[in-house]
C-alpha atoms as a PDB file:
ATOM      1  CA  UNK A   1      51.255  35.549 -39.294  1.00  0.00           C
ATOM      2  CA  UNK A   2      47.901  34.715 -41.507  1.00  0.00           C
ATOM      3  CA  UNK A   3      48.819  31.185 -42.503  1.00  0.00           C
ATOM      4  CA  UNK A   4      46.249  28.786 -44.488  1.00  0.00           C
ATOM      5  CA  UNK A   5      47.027  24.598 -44.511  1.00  0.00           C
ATOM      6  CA  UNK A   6      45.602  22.869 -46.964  1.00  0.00           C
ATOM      7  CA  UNK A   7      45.463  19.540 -45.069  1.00  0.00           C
ATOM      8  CA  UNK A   8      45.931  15.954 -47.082  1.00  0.00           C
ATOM      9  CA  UNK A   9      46.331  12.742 -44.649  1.00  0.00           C
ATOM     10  CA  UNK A  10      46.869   9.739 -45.833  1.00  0.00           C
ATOM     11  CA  UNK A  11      43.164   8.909 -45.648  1.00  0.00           C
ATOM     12  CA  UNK A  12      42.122   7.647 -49.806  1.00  0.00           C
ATOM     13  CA  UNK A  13      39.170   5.726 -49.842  1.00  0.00           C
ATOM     14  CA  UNK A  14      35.507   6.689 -50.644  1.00  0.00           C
ATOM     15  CA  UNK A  15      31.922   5.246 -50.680  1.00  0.00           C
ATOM     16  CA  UNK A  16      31.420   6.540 -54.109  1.00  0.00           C
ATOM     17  CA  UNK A  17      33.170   4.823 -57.235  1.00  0.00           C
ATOM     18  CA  UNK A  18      33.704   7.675 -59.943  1.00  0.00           C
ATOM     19  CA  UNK A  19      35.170   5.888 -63.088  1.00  0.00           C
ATOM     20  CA  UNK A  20      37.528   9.101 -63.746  1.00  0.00           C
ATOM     21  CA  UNK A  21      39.199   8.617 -59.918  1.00  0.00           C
ATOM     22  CA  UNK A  22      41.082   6.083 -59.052  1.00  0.00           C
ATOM     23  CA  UNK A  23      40.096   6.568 -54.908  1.00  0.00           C
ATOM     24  CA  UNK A  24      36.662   5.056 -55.181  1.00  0.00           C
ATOM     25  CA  UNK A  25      37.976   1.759 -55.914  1.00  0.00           C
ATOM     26  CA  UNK A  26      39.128   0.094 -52.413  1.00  0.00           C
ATOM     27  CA  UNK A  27      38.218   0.064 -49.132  1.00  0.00           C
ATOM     28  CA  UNK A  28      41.207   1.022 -46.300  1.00  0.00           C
ATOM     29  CA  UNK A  29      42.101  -0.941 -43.826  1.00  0.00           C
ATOM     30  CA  UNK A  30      40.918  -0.365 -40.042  1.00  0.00           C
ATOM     31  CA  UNK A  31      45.352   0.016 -39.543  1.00  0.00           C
ATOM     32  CA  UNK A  32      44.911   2.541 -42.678  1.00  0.00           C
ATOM     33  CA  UNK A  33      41.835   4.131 -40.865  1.00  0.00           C
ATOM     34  CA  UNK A  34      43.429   4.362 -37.067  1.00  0.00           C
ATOM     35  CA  UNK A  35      46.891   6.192 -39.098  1.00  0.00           C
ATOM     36  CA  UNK A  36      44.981   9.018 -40.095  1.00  0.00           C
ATOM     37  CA  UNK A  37      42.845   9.533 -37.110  1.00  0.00           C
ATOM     38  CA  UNK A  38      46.725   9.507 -35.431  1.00  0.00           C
ATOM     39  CA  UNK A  39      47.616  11.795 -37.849  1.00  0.00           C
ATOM     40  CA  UNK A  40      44.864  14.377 -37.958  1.00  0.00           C
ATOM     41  CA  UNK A  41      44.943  14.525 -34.102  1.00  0.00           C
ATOM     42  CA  UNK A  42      48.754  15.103 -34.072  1.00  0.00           C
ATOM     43  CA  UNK A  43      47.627  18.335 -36.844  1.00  0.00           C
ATOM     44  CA  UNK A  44      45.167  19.379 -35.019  1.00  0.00           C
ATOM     45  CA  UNK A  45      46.947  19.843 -31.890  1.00  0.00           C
ATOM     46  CA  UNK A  46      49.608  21.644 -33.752  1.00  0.00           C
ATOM     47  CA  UNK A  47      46.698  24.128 -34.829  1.00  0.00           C
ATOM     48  CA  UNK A  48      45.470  24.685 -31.044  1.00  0.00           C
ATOM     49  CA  UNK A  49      49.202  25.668 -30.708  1.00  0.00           C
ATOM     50  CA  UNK A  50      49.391  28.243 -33.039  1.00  0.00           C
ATOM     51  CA  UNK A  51      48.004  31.001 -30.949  1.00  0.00           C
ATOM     52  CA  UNK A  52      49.928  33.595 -32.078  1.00  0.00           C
ATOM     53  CA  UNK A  53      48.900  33.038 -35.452  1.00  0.00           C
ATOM     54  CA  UNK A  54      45.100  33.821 -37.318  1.00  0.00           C
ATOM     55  CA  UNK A  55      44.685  29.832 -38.975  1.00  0.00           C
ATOM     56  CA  UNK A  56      42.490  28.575 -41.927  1.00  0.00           C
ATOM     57  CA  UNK A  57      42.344  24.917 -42.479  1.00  0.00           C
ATOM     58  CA  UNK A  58      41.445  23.456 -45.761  1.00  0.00           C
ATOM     59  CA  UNK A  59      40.413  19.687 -45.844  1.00  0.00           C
ATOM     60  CA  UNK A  60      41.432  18.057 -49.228  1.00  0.00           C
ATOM     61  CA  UNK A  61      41.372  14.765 -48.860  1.00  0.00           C
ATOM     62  CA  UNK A  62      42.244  11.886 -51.664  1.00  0.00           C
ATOM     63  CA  UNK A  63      39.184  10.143 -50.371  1.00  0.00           C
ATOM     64  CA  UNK A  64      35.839  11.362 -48.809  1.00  0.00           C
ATOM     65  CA  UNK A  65      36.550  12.411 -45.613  1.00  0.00           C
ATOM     66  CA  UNK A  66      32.681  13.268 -43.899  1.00  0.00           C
ATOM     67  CA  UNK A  67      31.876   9.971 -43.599  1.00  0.00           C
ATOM     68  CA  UNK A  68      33.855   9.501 -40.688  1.00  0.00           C
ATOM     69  CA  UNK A  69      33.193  10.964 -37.431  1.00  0.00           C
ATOM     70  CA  UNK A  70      37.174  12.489 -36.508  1.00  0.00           C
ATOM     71  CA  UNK A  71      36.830  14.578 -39.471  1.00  0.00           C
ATOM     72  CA  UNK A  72      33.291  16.046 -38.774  1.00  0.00           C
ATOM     73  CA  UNK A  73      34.426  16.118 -35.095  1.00  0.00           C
ATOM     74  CA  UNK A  74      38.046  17.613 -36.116  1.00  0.00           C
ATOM     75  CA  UNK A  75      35.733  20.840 -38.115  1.00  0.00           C
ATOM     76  CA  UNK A  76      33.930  21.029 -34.948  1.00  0.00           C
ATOM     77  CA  UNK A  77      37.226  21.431 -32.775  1.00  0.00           C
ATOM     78  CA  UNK A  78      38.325  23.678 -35.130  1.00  0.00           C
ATOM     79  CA  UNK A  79      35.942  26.340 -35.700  1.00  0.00           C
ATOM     80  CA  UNK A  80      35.432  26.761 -32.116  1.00  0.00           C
ATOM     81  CA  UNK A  81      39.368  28.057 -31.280  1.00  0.00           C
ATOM     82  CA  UNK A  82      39.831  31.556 -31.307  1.00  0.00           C
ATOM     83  CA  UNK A  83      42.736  31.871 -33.667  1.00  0.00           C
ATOM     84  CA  UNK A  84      40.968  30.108 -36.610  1.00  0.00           C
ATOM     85  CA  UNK A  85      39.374  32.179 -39.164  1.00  0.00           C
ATOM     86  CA  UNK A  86      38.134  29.529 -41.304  1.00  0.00           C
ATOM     87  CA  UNK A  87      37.537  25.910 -41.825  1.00  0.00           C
ATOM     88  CA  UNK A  88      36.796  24.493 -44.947  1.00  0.00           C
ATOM     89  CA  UNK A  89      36.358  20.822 -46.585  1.00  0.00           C
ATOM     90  CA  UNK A  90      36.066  19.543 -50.302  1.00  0.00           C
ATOM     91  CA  UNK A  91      33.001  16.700 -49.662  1.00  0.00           C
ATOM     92  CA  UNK A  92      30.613  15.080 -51.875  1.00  0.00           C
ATOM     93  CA  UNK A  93      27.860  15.732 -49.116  1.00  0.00           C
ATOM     94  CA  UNK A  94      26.714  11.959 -48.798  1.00  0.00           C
ATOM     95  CA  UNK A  95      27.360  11.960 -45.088  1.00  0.00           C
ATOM     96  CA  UNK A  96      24.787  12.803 -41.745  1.00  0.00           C
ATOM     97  CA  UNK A  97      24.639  16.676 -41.076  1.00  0.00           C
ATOM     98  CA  UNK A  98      24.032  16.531 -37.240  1.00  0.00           C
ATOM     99  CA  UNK A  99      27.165  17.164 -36.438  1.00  0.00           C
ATOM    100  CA  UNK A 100      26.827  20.654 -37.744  1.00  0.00           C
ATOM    101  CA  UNK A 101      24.682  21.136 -34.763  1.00  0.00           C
ATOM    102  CA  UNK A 102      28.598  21.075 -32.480  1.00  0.00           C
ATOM    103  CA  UNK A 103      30.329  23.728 -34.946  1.00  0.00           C
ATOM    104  CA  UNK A 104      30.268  27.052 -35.274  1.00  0.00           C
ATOM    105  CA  UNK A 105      28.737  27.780 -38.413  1.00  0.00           C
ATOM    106  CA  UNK A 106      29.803  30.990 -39.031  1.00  0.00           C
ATOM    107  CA  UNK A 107      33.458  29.857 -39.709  1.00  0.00           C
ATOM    108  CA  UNK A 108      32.799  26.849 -41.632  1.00  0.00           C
ATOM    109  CA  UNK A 109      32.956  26.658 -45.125  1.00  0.00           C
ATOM    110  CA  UNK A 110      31.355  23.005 -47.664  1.00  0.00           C
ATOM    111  CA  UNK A 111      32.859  23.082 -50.938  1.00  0.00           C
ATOM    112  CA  UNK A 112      30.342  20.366 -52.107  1.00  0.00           C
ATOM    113  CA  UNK A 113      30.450  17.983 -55.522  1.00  0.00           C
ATOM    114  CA  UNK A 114      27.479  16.336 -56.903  1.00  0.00           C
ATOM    115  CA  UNK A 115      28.148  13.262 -58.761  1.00  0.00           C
ATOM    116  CA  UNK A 116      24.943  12.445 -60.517  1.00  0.00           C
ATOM    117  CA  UNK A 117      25.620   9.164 -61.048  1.00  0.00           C
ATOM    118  CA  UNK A 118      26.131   8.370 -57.169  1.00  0.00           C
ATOM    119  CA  UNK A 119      23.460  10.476 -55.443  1.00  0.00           C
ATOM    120  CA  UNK A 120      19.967  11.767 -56.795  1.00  0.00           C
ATOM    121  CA  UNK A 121      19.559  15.586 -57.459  1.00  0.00           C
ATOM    122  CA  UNK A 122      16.812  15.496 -54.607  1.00  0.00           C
ATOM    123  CA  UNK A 123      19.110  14.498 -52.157  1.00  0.00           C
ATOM    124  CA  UNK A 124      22.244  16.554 -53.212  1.00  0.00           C
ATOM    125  CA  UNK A 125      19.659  19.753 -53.015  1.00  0.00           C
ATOM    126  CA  UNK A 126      18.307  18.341 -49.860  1.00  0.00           C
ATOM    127  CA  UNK A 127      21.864  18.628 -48.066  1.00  0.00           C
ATOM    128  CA  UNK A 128      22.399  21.904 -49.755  1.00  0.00           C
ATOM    129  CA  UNK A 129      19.348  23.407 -47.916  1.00  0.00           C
ATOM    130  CA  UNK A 130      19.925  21.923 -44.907  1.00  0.00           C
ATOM    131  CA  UNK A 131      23.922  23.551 -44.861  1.00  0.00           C
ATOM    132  CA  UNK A 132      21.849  27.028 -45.629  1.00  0.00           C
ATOM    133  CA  UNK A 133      19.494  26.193 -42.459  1.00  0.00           C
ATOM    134  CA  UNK A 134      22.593  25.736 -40.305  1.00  0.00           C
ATOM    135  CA  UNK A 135      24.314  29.325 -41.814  1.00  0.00           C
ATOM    136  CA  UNK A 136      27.459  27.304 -43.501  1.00  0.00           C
ATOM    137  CA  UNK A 137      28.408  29.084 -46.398  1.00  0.00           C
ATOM    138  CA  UNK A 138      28.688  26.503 -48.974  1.00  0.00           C
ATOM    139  CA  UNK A 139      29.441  26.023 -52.967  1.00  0.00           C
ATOM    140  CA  UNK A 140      28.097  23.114 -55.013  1.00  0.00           C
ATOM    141  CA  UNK A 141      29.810  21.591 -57.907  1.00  0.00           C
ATOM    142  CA  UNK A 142      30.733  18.962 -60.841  1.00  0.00           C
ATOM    143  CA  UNK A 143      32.580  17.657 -63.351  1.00  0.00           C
ATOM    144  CA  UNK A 144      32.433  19.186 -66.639  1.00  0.00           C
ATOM    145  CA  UNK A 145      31.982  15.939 -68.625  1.00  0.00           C
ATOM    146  CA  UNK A 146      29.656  16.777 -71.356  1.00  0.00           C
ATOM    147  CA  UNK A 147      27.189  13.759 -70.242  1.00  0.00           C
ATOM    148  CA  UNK A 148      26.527  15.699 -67.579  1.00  0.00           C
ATOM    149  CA  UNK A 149      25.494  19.555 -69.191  1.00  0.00           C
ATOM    150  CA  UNK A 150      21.497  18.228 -68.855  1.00  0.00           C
ATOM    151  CA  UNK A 151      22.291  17.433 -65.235  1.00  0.00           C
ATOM    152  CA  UNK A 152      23.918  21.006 -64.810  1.00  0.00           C
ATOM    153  CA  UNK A 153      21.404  22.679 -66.051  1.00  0.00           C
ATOM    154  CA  UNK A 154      18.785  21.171 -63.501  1.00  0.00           C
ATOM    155  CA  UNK A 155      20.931  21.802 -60.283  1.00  0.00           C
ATOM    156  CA  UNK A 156      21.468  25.406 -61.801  1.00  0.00           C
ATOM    157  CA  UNK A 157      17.360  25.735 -61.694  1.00  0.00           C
ATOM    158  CA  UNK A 158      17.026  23.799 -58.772  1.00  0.00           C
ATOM    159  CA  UNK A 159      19.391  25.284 -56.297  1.00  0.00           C
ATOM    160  CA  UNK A 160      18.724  28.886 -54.442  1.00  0.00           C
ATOM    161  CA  UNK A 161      20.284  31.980 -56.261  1.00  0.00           C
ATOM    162  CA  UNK A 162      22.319  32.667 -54.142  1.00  0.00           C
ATOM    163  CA  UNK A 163      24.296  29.092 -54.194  1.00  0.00           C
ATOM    164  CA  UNK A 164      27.306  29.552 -56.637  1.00  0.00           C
ATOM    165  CA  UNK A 165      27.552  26.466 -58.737  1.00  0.00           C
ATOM    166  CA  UNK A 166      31.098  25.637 -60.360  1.00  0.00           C
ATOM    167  CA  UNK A 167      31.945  23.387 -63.166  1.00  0.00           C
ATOM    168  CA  UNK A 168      35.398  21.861 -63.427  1.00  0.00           C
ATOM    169  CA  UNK A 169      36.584  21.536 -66.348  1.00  0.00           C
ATOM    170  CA  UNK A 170      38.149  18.208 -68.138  1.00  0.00           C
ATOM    171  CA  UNK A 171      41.588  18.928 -68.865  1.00  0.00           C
ATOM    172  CA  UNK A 172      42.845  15.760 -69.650  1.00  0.00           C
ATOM    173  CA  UNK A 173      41.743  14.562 -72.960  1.00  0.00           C
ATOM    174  CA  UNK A 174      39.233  12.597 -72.072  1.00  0.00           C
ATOM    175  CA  UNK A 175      35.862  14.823 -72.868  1.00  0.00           C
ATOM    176  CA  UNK A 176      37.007  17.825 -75.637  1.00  0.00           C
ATOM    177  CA  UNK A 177      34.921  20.883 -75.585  1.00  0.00           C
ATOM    178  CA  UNK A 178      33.817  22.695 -78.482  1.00  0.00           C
ATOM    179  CA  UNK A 179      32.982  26.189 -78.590  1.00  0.00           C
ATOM    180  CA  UNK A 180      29.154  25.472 -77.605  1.00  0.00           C
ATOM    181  CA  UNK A 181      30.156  23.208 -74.772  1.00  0.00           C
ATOM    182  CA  UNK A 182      32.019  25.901 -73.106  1.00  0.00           C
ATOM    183  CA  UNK A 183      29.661  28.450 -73.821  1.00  0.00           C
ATOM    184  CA  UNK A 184      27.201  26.065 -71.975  1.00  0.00           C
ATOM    185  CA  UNK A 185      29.061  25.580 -69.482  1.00  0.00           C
ATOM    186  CA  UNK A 186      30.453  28.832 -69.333  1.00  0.00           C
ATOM    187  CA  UNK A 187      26.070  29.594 -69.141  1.00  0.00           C
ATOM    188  CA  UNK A 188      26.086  27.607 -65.878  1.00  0.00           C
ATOM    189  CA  UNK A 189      29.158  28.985 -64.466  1.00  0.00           C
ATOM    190  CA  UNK A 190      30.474  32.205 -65.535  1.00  0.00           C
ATOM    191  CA  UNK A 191      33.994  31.721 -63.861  1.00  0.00           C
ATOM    192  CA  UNK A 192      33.994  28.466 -65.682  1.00  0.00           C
ATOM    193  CA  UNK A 193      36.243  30.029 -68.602  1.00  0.00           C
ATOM    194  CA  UNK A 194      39.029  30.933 -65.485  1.00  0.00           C
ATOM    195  CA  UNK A 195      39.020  26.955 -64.791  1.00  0.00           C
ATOM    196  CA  UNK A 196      39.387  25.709 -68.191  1.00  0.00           C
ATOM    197  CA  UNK A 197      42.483  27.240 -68.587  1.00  0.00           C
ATOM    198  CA  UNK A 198      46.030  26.469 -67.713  1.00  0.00           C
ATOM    199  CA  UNK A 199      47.618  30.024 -66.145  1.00  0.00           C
ATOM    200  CA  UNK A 200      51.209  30.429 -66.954  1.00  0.00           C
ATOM    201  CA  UNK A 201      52.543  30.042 -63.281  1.00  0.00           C
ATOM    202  CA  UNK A 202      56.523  29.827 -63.920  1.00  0.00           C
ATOM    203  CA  UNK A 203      59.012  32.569 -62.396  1.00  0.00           C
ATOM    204  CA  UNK A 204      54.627  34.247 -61.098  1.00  0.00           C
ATOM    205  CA  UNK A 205      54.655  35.166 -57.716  1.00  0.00           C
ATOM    206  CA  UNK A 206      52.307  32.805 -55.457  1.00  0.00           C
ATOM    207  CA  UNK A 207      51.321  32.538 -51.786  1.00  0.00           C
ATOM    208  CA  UNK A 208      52.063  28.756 -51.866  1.00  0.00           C
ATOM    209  CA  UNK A 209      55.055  28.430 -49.584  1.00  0.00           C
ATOM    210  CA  UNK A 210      54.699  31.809 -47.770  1.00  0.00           C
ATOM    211  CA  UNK A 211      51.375  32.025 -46.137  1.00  0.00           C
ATOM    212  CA  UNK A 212      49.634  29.177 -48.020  1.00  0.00           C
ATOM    213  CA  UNK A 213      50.724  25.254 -47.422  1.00  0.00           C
ATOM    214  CA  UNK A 214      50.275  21.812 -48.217  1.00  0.00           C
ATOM    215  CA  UNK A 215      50.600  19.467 -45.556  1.00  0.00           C
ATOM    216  CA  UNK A 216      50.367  15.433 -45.645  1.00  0.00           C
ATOM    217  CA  UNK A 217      49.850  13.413 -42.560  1.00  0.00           C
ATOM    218  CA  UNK A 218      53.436  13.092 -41.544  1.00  0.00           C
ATOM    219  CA  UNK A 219      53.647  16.952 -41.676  1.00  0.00           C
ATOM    220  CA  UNK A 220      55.912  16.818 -44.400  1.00  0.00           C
ATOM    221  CA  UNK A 221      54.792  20.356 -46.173  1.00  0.00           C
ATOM    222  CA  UNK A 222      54.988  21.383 -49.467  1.00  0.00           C
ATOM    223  CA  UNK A 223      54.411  24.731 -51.366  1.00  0.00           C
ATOM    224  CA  UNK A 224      51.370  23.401 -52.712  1.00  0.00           C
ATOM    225  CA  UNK A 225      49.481  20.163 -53.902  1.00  0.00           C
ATOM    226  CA  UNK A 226      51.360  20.112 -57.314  1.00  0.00           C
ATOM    227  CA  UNK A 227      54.654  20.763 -56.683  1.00  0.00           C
ATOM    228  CA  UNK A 228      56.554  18.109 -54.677  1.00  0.00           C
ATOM    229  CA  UNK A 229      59.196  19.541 -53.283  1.00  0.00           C
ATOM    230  CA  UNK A 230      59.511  19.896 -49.702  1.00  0.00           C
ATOM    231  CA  UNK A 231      60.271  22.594 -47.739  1.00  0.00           C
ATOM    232  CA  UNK A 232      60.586  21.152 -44.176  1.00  0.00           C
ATOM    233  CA  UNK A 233      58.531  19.346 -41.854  1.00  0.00           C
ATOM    234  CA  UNK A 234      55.250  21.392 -39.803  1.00  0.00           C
ATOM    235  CA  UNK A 235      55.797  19.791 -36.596  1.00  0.00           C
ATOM    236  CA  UNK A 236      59.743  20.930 -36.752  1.00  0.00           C
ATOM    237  CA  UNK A 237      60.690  23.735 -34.139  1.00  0.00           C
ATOM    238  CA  UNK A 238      62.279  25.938 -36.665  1.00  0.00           C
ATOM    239  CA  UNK A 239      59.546  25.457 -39.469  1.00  0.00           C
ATOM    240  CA  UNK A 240      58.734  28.894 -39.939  1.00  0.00           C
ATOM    241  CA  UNK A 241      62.466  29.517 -41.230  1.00  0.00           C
ATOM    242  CA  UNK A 242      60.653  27.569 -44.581  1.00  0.00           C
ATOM    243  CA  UNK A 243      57.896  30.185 -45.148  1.00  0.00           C
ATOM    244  CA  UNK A 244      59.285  32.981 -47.801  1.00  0.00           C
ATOM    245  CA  UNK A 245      58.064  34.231 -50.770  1.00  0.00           C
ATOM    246  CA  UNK A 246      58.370  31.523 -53.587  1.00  0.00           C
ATOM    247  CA  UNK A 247      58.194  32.034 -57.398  1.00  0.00           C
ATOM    248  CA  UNK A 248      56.002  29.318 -58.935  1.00  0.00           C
ATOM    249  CA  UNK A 249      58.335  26.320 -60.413  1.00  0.00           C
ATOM    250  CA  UNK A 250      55.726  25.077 -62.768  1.00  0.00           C
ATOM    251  CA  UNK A 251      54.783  26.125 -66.508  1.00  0.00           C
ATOM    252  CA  UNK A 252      51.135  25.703 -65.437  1.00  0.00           C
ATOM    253  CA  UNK A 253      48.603  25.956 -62.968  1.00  0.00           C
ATOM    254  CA  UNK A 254      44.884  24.407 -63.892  1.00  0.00           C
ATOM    255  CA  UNK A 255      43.656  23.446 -60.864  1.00  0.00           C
ATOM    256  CA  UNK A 256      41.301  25.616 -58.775  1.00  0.00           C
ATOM    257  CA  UNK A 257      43.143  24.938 -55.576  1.00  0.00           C
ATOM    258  CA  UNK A 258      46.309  26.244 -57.096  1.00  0.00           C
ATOM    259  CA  UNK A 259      45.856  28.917 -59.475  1.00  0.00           C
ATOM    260  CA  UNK A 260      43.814  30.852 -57.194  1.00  0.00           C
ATOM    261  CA  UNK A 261      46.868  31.490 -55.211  1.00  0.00           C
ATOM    262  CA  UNK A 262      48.648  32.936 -58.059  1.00  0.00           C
ATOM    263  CA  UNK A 263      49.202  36.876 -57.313  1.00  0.00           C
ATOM    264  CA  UNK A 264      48.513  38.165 -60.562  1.00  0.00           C
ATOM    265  CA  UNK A 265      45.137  36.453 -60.995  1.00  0.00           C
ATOM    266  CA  UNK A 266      43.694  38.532 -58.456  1.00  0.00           C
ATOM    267  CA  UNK A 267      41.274  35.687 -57.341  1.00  0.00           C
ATOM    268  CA  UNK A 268      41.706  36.657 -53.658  1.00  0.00           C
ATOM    269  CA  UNK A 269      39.425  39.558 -55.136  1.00  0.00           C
ATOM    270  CA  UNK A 270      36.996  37.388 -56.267  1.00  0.00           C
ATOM    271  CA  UNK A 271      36.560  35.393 -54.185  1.00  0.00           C
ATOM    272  CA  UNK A 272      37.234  37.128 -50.560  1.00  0.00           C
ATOM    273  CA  UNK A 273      36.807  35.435 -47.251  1.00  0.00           C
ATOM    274  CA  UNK A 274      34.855  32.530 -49.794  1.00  0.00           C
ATOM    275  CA  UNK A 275      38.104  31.651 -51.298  1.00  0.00           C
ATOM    276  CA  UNK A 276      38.561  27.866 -49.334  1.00  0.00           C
ATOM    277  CA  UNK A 277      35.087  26.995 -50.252  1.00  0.00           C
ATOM    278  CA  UNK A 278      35.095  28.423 -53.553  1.00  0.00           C
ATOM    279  CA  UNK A 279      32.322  30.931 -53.153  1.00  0.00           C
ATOM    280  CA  UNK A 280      32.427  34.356 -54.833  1.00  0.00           C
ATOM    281  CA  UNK A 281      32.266  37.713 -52.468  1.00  0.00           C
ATOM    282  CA  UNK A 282      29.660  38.707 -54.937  1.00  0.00           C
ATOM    283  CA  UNK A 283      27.057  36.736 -57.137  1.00  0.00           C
ATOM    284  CA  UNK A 284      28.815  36.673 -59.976  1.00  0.00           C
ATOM    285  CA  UNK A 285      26.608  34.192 -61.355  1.00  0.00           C
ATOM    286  CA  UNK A 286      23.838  36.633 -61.760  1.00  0.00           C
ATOM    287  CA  UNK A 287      25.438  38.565 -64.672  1.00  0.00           C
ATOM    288  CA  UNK A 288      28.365  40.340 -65.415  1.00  0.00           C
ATOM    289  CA  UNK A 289      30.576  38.105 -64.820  1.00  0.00           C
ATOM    290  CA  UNK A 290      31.098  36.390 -67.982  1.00  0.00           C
ATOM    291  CA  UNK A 291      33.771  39.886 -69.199  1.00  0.00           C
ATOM    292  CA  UNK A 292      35.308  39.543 -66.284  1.00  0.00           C
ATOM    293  CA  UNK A 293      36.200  35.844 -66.188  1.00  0.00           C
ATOM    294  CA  UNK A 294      37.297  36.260 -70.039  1.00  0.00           C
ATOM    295  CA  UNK A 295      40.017  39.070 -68.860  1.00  0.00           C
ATOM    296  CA  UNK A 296      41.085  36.470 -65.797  1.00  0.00           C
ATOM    297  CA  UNK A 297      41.987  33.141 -68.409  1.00  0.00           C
ATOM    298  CA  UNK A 298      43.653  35.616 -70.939  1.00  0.00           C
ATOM    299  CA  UNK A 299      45.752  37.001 -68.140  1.00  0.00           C
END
């Protein structure tokens, strides 16, 4: 089978303190730390096992995961097996690149955040180049609070043409758009309409629970990240009983890592073998693409 695991351990801390997450604010313990090395090991060995199968491994960690070395080391590991297609992490880029130096580039994929208020644009654009000099395909990204449209802007300038750069939208309440902020946005990021809407998802067909997963560091695995019900543990002999086609249980979907899974979007079009690191098949960004998006959120 074509499987993709979107991996979470229980690893939650991170050097940077964004006020809007609540993971910048506490350190883990070394007991904490030594867990999710444990735990990553124990997944990654279940991934060397899975021969048989073509495996893409998705990296979504609570915290920042870069900074430590099993993680960079575990990307390493994984890009060289046969069987894996792709490995991909989300990452706010702050770490040491050398390590790309033991991967193989070609099957690694940086879904990368800036977070102005953590790490200069210099820098951020600095790590950027130095991911294209290595051949990792790679997307850059932020938050779509309006405080930070200026900011935007300048990393839209700044960065190559042929980076995509994505805006996520605030969907809570706490930054409401008006019409010219999400035409601004919408400016920087054509596909940024697509994200600032919640998809209808109940009774849709998705690929969560058939050939996409959600797996914490127990192996406890789930259809997705958002719905918490779970079908059956990875490391269990007769796991693959679990994976059938699942109609979405939710009335939404607004998250990027979800919806895009969602048949009837047709995102696996967009975005092709760039779907884990969120980078269009084509440069969307150039033109065009602002009709297209529009059809996707009305969908």
């Amino acid at each position: 089978m074509k499987l993709t695991v979107l991996y979470r351990g229980p690893l939650s801390g991170c050097n940077y303190g964004c006020e809007y997450c609540p993971f910048g604010k506490w350190k883990q313990s070394e007991e904490e730390l030594t867990k999710d090395r444990a735990d990553l090991e124990r997944f990654l060995q279940w991934v060397e096992s899975r021969t048989q199968d073509t495996v893409s491994v998705f990296f979504t960690p609570w915290g920042e995961a870069l900074i430590w070395p099993w993680y960079q080391q575990a990307l390493a590991r994984l890009t060289h097996l046969p069987h894996v297609e792709r490995a991909a992490v989300q990452t706010n880029l702050s770490c040491r690149l050398d390590w790309l130096g033991d991967c193989r580039t070609e099957k690694l994929g940086i879904w990368a955040t800036y977070h102005p208020e953590w790490m200069k644009r210099s820098r951020f654009l600095a790590q950027c180049q130095l991911l294209s000099e290595h051949g990792v395909r790679h997307s850059a990204g932020m938050v779509g609070f309006r405080r930070f449209a200026d900011e935007a802007e300048a990393l839209r300038r700044e960065l190559p043409d042929d980076t995509y750069l994505w805006i996520n939208a605030v969907k809570d309440g706490l930054d409401a758009y008006t019409p010219e902020d999400v035409e601004r946005f919408t400016r920087i990021d054509p596909l940024f309409p697509v994200n600032n809407t919640r998809h209808p998802s109940r009774g849709r067909a998705c690929r969560g629970g058939e050939s996409v997963l959600s797996v914490d560091g127990d192996g406890t695995a789930y259809r997705c990240h958002f719905i918490k019900e779970p079908l059956g543990n990875l490391y269990a002999p007769d796991f693959d009983a679990a994976l059938k086609p699942r109609p979405c249980s939710k009335d939404t979907c607004g998250c990027h890592i979800g919806y895009v899974h969602l048949e009837y979007l047709e995102l696996d079009r967009v975005f092709g073998s760039g779907l884990l690191e969120r980078v269009p098949a084509t440069r969307l960004w150039t033109g065009g693409a602002q009709r297209s998006a529009s059809r996707i959120s009305q969908s």
